[in-house]
Protein backbone atom coordinates (compact mmCIF):
# COMPACT_ATOMS: atom_id res chain seq x y z
CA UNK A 1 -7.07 25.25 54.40
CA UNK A 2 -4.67 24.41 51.87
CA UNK A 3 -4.92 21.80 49.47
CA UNK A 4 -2.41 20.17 47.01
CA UNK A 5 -3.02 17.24 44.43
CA UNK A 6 -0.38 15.37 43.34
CA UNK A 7 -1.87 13.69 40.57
CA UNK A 8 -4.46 10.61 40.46
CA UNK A 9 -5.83 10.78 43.71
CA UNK A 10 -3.13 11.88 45.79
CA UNK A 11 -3.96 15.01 48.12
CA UNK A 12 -2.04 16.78 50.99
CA UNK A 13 -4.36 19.10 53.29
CA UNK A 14 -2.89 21.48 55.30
CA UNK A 15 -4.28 23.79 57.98
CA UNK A 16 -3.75 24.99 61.25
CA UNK A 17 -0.60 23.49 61.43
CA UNK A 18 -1.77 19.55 60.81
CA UNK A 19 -0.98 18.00 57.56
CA UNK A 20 -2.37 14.70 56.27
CA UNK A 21 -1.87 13.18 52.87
CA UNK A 22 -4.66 10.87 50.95
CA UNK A 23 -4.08 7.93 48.70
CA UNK A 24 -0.29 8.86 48.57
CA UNK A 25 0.90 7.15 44.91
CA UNK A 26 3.79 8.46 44.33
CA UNK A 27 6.33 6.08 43.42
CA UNK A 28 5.46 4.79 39.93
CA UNK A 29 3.16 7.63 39.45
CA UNK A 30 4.13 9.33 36.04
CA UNK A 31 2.54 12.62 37.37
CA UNK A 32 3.93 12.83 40.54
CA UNK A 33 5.58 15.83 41.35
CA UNK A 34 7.09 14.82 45.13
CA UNK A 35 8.82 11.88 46.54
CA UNK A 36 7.56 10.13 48.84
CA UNK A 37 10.46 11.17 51.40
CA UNK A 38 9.56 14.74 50.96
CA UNK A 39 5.95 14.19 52.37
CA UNK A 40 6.08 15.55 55.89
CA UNK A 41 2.65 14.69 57.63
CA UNK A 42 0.45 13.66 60.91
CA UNK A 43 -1.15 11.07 59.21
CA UNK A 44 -2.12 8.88 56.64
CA UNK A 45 -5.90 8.41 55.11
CA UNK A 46 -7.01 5.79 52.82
CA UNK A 47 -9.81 5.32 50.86
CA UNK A 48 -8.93 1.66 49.91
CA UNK A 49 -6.28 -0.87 49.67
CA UNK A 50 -5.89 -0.53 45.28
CA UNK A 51 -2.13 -0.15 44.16
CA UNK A 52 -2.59 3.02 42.93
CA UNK A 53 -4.09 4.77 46.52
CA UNK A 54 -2.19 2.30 48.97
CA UNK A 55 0.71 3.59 46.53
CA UNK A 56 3.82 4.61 49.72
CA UNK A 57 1.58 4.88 52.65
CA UNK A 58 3.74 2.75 54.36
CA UNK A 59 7.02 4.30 53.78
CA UNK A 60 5.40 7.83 54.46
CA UNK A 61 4.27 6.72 58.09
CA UNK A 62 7.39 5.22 58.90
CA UNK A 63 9.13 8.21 57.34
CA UNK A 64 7.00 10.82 59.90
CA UNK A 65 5.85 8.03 62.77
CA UNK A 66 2.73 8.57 61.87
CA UNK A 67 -0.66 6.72 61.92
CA UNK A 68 -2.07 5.60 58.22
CA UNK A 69 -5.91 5.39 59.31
CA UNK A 70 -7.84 2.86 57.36
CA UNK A 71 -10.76 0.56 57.12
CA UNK A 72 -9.86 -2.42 59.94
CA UNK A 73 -8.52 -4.80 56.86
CA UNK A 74 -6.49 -2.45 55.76
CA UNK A 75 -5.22 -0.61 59.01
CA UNK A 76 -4.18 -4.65 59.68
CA UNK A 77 -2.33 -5.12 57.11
CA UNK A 78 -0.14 -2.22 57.49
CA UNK A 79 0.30 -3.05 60.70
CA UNK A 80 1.55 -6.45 59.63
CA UNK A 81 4.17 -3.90 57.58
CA UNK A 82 5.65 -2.52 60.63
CA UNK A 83 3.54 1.09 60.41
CA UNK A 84 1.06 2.52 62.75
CA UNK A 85 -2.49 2.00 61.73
CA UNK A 86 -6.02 3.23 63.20
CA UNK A 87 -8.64 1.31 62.52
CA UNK A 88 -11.73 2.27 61.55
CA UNK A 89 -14.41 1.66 59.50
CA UNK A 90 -17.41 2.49 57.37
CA UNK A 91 -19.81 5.51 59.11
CA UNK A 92 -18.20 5.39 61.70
CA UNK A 93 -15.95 8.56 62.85
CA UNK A 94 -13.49 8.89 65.58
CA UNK A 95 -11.81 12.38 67.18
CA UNK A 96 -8.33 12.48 67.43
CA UNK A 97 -6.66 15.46 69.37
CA UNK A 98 -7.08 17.87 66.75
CA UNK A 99 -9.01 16.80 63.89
CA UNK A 100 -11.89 14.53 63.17
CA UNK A 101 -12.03 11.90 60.70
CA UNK A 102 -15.42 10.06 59.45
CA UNK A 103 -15.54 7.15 56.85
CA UNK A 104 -18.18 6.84 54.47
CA UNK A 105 -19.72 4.21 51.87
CA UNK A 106 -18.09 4.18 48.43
CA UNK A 107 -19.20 2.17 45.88
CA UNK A 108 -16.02 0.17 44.17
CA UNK A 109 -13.94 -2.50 45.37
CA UNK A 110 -10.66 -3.14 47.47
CA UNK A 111 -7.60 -5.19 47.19
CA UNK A 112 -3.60 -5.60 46.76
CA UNK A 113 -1.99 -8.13 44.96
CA UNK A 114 0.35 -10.13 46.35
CA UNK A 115 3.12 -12.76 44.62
CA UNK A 116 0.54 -13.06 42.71
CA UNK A 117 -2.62 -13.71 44.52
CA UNK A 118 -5.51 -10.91 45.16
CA UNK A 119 -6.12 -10.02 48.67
CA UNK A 120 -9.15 -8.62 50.16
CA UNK A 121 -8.06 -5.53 51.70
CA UNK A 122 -11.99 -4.46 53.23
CA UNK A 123 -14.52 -2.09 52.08
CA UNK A 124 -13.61 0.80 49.78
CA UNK A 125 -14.91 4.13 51.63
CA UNK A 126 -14.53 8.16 51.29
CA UNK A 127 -12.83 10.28 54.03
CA UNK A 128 -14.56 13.37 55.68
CA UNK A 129 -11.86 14.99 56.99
CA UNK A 130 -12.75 17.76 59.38
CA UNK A 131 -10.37 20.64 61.10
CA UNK A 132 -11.50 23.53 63.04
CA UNK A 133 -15.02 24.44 61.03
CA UNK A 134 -13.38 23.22 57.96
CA UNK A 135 -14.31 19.82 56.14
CA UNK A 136 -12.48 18.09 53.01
CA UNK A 137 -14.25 14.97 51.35
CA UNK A 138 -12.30 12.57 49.32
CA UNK A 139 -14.47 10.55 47.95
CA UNK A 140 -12.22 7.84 46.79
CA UNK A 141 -12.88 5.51 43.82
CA UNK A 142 -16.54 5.43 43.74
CA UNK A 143 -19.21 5.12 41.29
CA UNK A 144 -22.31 7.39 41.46
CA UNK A 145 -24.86 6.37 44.54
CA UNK A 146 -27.77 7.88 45.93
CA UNK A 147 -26.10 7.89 49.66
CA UNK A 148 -23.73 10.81 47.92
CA UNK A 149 -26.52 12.65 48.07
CA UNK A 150 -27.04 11.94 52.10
CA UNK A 151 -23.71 12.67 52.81
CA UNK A 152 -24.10 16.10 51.48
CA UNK A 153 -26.70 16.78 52.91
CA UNK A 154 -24.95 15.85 56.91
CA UNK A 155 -22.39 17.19 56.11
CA UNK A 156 -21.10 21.19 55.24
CA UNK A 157 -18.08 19.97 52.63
CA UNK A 158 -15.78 23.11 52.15
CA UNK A 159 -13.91 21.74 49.37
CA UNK A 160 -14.11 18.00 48.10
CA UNK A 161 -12.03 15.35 45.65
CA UNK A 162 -14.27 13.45 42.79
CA UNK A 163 -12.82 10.95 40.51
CA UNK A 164 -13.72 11.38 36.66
CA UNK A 165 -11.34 9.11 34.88
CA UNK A 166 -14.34 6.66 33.72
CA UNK A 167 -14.02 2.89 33.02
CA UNK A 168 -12.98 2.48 36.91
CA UNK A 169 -14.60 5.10 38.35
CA UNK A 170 -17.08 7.31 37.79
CA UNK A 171 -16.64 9.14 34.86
CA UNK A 172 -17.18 13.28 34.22
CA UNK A 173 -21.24 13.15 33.85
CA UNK A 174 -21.61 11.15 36.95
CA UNK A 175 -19.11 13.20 38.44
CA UNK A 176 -20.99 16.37 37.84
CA UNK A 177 -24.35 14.89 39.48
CA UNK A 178 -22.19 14.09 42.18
CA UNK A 179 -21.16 17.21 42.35
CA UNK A 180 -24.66 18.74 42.98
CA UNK A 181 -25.62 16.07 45.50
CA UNK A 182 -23.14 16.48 47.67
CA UNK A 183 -23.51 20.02 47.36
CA UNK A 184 -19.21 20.81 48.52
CA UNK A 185 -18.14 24.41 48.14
CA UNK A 186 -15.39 23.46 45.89
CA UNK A 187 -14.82 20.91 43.28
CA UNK A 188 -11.06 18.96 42.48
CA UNK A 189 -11.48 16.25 39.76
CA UNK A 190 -9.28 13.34 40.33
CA UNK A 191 -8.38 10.07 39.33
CA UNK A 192 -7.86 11.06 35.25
CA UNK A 193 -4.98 10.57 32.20
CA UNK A 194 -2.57 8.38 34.94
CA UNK A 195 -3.27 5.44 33.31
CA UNK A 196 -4.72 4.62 29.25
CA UNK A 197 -8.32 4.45 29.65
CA UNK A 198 -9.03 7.09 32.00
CA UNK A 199 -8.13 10.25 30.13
CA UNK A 200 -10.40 13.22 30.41
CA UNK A 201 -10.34 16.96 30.60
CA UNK A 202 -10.37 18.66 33.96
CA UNK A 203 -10.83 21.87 32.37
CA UNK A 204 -13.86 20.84 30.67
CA UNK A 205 -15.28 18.84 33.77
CA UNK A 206 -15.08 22.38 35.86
CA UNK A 207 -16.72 24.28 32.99
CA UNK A 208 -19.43 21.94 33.11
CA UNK A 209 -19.69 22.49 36.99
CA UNK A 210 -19.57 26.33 36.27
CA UNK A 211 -22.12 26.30 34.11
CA UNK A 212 -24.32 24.12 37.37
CA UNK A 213 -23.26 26.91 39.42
CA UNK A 214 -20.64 25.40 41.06
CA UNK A 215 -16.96 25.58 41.26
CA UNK A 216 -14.43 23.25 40.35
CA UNK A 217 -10.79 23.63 40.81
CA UNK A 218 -8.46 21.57 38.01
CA UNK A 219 -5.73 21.40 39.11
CA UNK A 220 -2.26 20.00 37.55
CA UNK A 221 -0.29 17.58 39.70
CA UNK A 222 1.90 19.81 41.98
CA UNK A 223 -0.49 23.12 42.08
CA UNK A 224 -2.58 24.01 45.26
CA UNK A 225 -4.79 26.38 46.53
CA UNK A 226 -6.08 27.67 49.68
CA UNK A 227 -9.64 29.51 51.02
């Protein structure tokens, strides 16, 4: 599996073959490295319906004729865009031909705004994302929770996405319990330094998971790695 951040919460995961983008904010993203006409995917996943993770999904599935798979709120209002949508929503999981795709609680909130009025856009959730025997967990925007704990211990998370920006997330010491509850192989902190407010160290954040016996992967927007 191969996995590529492209700053905030933006993440491509690629393996056998399939490639699928999360929370693709690219335009107006000061980190991005990628526009969003050079994503080539099989789908789109999103955690919620925020500006900054909404972000191009649209123009992305139109772009590729793919599917952006959502919570049912969401999925509907892309459709209402023109793009494919699959609906789903939270704990439940559906398998598609080749990969499987399970939502899961996240504890934040979800919306767009809209000529100037704030639209309910469903519940914010994380993504299990699972090809082959591998499994990637974004967890989206959420706070700590105790059900982060549950959903590592159901699930065998290869390598896993955790916000640590603070203020509208959770920040890097909530992160780090998170860490250990849901127990993933590997570590990426997201959701940092894109906006003022939310600046932290990534370096730091995955010295303090070494030091937990765990392994964290910081990576700047553009880099990837693969296991």
């Amino acid at each position: 599996m191969k996995i590529t951040y492209y700053g905030h919460s933006a993440i491509l995961v690629e393996e056998a073959g399939k490639r699928f983008i999360f929370d693709p904010f690219l335009t107006g993203n000061a980190l991005a490295t990628i526009k969003p006409e050079e994503i080539q995917v099989d789908a789109v996943l999103l955690t919620h319906g925020h500006a900054d993770h909404f972000g191009d999904a649209v123009t992305i599935a139109k772009n590729n004729d793919c599917p952006i798979i959502a919570v049912y709120e969401l999925a509907e209002y892309c459709t209402s865009l023109g793009a494919k949508a699959e609906h789903m929503n939270i704990g439940g999981g559906f398998q598609f031909d080749d990969f499987h795709v399970k939502f899961t609680p996240a504890l934040h909130s979800s919306s767009l705004t809209m000529d100037g009025q704030t639209i309910y856009m469903g519940e914010p959730a994380g993504i299990l994302l699972t090809l082959g025997d591998k499994v990637f967990y974004h967890a989206g925007d959420t706070a700590l929770f105790s059900e982060l704990r549950l959903i590592g211990e159901r699930h065998q998370i290869d390598a896993a996405a955790l916000p640590i920006g603070d203020k509208l997330t959770m920040g890097p010491d909530d992160a780090l319990l998170a860490a250990s509850w849901i127990r993933a192989k590997r570590i990426i902190p997201v959701h940092y330094d894109t906006f003022p407010g939310i600046e932290q160290d990534p370096v730091a954040f995955c010295e303090r998971l070494a030091q937990e016996g765990l392994e964290g992967r910081p990576l700047r927007p553009g880099e990837n790695f693969e296991f």
